[in-house]
PDB file of N, CA and C in Angstrom:
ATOM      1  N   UNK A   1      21.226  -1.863   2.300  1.00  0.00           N
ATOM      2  CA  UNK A   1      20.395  -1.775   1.122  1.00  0.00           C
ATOM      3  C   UNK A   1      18.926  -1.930   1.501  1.00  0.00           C
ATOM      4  N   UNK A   2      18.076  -1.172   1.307  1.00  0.00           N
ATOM      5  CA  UNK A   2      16.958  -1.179   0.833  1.00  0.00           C
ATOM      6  C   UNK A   2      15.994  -2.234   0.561  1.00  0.00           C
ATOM      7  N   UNK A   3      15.075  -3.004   1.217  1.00  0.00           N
ATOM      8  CA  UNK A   3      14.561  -3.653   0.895  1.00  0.00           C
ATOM      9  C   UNK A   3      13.086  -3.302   0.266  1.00  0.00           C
ATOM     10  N   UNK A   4      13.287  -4.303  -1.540  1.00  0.00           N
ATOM     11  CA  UNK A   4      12.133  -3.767  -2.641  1.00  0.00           C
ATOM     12  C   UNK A   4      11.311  -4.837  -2.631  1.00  0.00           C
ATOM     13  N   UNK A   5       9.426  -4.760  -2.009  1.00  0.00           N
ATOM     14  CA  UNK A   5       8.339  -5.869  -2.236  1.00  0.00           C
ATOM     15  C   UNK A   5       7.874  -6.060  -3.625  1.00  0.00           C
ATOM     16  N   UNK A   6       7.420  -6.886  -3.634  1.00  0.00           N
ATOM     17  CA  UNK A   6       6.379  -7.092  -4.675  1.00  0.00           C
ATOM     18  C   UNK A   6       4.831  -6.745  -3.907  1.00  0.00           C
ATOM     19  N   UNK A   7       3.915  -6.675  -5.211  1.00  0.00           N
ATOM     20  CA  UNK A   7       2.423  -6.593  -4.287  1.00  0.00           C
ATOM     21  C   UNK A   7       1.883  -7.250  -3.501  1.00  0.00           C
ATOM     22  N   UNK A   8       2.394  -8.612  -3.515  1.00  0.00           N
ATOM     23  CA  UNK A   8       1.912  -9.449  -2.957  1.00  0.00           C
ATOM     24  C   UNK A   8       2.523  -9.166  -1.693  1.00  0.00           C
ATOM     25  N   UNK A   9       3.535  -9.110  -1.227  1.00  0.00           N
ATOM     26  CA  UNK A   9       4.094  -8.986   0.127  1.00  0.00           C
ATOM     27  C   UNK A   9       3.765  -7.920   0.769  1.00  0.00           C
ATOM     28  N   UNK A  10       3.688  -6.696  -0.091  1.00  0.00           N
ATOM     29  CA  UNK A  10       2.642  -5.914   0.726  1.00  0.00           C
ATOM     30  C   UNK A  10       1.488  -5.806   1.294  1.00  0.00           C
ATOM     31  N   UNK A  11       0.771  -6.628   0.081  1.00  0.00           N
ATOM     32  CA  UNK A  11      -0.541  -7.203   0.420  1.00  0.00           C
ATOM     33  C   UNK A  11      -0.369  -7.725   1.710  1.00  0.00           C
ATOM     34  N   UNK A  12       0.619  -8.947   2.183  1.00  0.00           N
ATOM     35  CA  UNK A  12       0.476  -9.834   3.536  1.00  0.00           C
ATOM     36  C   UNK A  12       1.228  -9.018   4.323  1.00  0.00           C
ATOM     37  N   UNK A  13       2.552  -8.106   4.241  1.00  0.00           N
ATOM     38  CA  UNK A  13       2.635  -6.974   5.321  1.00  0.00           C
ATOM     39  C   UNK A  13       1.543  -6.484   6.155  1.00  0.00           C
ATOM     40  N   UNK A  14       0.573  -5.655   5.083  1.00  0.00           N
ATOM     41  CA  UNK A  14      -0.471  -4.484   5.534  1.00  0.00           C
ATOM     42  C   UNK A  14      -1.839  -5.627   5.748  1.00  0.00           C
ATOM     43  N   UNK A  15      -1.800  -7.180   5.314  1.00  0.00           N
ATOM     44  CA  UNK A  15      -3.106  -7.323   5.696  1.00  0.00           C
ATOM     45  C   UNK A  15      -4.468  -6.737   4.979  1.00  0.00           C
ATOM     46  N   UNK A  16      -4.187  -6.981   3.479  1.00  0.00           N
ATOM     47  CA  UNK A  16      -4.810  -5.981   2.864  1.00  0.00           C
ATOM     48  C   UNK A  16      -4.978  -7.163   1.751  1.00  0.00           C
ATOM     49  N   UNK A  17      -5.837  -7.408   0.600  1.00  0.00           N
ATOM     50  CA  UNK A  17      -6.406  -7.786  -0.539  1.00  0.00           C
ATOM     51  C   UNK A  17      -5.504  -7.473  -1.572  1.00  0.00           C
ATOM     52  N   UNK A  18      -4.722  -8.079  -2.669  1.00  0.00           N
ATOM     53  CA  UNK A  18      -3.522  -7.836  -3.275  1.00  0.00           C
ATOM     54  C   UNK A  18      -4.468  -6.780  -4.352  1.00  0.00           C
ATOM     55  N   UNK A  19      -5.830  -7.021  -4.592  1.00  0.00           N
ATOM     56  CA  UNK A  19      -6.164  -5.670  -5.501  1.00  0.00           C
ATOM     57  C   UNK A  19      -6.022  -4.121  -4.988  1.00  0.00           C
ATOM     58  N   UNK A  20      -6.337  -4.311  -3.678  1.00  0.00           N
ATOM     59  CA  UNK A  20      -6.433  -3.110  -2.570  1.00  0.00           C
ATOM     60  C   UNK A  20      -5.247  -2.220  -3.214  1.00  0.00           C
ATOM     61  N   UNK A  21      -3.843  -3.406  -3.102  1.00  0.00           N
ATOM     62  CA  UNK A  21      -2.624  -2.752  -3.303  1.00  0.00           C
ATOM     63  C   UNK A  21      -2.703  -1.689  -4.640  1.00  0.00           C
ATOM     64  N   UNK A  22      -3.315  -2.980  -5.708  1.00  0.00           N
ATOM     65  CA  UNK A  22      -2.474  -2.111  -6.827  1.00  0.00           C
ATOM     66  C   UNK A  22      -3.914  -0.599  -6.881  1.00  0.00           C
ATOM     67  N   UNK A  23      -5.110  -1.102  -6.624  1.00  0.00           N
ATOM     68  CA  UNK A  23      -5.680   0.419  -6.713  1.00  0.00           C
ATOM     69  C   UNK A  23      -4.921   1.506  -5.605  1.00  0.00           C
ATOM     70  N   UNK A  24      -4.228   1.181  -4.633  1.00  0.00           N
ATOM     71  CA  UNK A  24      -3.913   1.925  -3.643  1.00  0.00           C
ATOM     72  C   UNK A  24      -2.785   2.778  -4.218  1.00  0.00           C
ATOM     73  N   UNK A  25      -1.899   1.891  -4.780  1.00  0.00           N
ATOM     74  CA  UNK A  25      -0.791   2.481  -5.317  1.00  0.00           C
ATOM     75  C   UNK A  25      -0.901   3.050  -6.739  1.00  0.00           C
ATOM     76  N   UNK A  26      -1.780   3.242  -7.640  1.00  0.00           N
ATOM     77  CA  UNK A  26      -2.395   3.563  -8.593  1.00  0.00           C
ATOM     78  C   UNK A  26      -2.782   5.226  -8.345  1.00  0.00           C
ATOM     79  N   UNK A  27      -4.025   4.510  -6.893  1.00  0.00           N
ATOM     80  CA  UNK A  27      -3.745   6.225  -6.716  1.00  0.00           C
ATOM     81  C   UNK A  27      -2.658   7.333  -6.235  1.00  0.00           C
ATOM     82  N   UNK A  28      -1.974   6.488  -5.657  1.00  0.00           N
ATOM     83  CA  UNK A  28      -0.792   7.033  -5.474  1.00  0.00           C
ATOM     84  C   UNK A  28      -0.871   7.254  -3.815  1.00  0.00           C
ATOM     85  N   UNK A  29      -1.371   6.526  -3.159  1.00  0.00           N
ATOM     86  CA  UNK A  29      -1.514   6.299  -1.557  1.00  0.00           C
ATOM     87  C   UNK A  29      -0.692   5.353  -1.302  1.00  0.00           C
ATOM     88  N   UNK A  30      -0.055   4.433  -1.889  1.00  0.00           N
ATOM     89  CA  UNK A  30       1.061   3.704  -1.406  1.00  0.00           C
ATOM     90  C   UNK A  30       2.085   4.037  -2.424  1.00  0.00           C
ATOM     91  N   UNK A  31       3.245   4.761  -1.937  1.00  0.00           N
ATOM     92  CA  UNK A  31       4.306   5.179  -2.374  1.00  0.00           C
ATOM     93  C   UNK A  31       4.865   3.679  -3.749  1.00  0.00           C
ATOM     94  N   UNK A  32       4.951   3.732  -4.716  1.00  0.00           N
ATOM     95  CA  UNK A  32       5.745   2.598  -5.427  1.00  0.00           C
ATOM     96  C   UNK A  32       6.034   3.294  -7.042  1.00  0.00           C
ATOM     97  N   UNK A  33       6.950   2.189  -8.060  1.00  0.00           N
ATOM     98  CA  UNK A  33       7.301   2.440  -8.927  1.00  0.00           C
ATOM     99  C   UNK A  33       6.995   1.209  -9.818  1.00  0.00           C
ATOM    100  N   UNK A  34       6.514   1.509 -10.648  1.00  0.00           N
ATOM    101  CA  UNK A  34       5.670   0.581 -12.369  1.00  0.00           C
ATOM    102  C   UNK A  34       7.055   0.680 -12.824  1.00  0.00           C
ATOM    103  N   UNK A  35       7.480  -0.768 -12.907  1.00  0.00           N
ATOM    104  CA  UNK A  35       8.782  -1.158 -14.271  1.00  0.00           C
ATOM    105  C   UNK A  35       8.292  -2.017 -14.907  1.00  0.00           C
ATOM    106  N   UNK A  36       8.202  -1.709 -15.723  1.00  0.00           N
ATOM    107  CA  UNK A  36       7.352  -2.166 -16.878  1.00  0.00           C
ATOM    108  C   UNK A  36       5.534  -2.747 -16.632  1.00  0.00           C
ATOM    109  N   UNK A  37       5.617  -3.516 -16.718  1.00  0.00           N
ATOM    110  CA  UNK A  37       4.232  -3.878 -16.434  1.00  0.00           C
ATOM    111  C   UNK A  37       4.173  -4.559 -14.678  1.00  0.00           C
ATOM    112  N   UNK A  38       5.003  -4.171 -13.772  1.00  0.00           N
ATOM    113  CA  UNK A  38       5.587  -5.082 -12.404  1.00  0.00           C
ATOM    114  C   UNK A  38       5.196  -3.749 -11.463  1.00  0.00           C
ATOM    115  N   UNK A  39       4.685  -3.882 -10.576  1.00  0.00           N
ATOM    116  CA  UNK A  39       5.169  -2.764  -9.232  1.00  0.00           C
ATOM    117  C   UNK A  39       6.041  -3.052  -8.207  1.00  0.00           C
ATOM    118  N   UNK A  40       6.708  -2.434  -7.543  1.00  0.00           N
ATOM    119  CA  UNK A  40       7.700  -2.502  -7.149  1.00  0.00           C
ATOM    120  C   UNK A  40       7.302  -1.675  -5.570  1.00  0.00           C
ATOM    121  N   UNK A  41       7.916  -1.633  -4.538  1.00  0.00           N
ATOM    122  CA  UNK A  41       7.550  -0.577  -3.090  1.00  0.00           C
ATOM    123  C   UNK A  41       8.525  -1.175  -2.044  1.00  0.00           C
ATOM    124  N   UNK A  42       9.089   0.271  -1.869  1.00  0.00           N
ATOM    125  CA  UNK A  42      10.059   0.150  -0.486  1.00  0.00           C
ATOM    126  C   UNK A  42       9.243  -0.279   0.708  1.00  0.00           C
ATOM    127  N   UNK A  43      10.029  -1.098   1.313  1.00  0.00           N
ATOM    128  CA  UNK A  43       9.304  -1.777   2.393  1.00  0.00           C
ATOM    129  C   UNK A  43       9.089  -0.464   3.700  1.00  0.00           C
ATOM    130  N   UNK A  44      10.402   0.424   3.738  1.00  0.00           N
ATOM    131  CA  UNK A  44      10.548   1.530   4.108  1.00  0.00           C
ATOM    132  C   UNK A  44       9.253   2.588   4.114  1.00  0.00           C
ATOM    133  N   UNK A  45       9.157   2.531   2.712  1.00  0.00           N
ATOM    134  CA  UNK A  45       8.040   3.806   2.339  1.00  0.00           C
ATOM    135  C   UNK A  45       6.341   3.039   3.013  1.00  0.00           C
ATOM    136  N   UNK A  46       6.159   1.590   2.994  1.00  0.00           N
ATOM    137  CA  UNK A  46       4.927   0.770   3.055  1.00  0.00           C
ATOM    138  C   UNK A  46       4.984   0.990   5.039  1.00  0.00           C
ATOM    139  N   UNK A  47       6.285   1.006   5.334  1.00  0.00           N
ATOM    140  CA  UNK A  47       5.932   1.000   6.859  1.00  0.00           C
ATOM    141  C   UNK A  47       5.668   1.929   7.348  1.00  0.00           C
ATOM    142  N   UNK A  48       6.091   3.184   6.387  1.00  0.00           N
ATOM    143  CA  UNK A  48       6.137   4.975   7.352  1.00  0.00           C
ATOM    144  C   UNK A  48       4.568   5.452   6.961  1.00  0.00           C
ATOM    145  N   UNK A  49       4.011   4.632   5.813  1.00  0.00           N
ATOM    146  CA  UNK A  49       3.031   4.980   5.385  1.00  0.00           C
ATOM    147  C   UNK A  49       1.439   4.610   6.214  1.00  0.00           C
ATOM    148  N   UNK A  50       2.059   3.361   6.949  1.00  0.00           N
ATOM    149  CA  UNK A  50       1.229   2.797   7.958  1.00  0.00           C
ATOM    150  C   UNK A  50       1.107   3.599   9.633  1.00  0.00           C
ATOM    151  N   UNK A  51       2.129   4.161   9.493  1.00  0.00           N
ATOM    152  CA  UNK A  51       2.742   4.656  10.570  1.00  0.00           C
ATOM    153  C   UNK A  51       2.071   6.405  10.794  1.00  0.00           C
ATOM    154  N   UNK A  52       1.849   6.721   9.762  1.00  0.00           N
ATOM    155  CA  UNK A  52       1.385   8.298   9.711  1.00  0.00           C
ATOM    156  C   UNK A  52       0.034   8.727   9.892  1.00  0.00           C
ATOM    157  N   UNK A  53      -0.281   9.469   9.521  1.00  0.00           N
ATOM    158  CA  UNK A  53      -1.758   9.978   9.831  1.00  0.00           C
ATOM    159  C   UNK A  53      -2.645   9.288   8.809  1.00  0.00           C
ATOM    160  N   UNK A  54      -4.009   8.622   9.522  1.00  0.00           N
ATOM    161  CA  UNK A  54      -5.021   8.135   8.153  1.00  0.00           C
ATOM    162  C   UNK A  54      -5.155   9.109   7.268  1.00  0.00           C
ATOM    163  N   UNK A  55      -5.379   7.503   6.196  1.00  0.00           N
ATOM    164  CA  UNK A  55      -5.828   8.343   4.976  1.00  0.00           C
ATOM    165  C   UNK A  55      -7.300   8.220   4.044  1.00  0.00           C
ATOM    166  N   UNK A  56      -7.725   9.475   4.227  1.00  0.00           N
ATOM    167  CA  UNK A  56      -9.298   9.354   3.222  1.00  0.00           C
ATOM    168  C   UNK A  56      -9.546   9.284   1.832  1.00  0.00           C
ATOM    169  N   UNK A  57      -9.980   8.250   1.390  1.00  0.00           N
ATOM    170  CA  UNK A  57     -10.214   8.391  -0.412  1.00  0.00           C
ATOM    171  C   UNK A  57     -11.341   8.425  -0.677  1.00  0.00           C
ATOM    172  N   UNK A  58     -12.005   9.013  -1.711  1.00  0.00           N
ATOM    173  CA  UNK A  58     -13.574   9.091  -1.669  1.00  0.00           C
ATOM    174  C   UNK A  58     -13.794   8.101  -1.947  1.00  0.00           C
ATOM    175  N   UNK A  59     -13.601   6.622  -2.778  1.00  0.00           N
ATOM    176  CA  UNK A  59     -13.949   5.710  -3.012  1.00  0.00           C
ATOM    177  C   UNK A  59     -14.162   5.032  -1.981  1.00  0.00           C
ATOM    178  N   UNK A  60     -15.261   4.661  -1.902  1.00  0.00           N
ATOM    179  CA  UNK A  60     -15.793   3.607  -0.760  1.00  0.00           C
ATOM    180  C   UNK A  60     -15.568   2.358  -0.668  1.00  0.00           C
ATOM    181  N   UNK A  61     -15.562   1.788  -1.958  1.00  0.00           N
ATOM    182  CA  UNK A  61     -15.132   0.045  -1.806  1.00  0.00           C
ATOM    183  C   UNK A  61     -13.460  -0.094  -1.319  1.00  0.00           C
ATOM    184  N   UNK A  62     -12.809   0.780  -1.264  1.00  0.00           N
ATOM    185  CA  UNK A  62     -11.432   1.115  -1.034  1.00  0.00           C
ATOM    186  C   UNK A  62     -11.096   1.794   0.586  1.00  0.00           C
ATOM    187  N   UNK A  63     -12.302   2.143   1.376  1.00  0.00           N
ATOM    188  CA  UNK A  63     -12.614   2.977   2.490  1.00  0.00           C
ATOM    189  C   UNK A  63     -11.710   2.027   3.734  1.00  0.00           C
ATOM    190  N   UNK A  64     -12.702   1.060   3.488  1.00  0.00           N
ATOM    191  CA  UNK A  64     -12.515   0.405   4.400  1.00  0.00           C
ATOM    192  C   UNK A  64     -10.871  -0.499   4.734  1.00  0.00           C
ATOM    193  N   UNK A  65     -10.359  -0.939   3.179  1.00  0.00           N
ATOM    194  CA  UNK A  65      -9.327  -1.727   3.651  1.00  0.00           C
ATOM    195  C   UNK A  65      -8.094  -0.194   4.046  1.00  0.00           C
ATOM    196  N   UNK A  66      -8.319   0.822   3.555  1.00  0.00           N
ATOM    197  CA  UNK A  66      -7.511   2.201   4.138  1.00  0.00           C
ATOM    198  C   UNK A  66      -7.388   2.313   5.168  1.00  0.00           C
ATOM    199  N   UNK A  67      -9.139   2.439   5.961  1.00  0.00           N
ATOM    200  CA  UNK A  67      -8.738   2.141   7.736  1.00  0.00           C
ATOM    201  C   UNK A  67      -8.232   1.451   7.580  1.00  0.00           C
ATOM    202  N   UNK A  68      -8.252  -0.152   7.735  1.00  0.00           N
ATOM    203  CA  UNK A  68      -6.969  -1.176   7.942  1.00  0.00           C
ATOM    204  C   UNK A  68      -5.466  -0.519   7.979  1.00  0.00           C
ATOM    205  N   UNK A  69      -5.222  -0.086   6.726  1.00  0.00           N
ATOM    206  CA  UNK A  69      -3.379   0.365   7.030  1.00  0.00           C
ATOM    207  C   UNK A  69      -3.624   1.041   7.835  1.00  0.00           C
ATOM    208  N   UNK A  70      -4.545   1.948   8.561  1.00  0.00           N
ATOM    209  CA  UNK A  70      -3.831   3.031   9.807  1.00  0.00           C
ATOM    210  C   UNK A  70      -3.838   2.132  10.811  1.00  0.00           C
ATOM    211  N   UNK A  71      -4.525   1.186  10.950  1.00  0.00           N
ATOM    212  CA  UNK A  71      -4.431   0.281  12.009  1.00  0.00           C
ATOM    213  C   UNK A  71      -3.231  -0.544  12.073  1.00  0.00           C
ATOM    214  N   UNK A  72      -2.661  -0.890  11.087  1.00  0.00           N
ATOM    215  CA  UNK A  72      -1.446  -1.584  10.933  1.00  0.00           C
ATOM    216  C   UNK A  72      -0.270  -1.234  11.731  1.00  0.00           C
ATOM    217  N   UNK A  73       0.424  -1.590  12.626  1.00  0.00           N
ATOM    218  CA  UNK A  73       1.404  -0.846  12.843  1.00  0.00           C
ATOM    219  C   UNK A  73       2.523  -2.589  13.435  1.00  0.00           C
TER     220      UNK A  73
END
């Protein structure tokens, strides 16, 4: 089975600011699913996502913790 984070654990996975998460996954750069008012993310999808090619968002206050996940591994 599948193991499902909360934001927060992604947050301390990736080394990242727990707001980082939810704008990240908002935009839809970290793979996850909204049940009800909760997010939810395969630990699966958070590792392959670290694992792949960087990713650019035009937002700048957001730039920087992005490098971070490509660095993550």
């Amino acid at each position: 089975m599948e193991e499902i984070m909360t934001p927060s654990e992604v947050a301390n996975l990736l080394k990242i600011h727990l707001k980082t998460v939810y704008k990240l996954a908002e935009k839809g750069v970290i793979p996850g699913n909204r049940i009800g008012r909760s997010w939810r993310f395969s630990r699966s999808d958070v590792l392959e996502l670290v694992s792949s090619k960087p990713i650019n968002l035009s937002d700048s206050d957001t730039d920087d913790q992005v490098s971070r996940l490509a660095a993550v591994k």
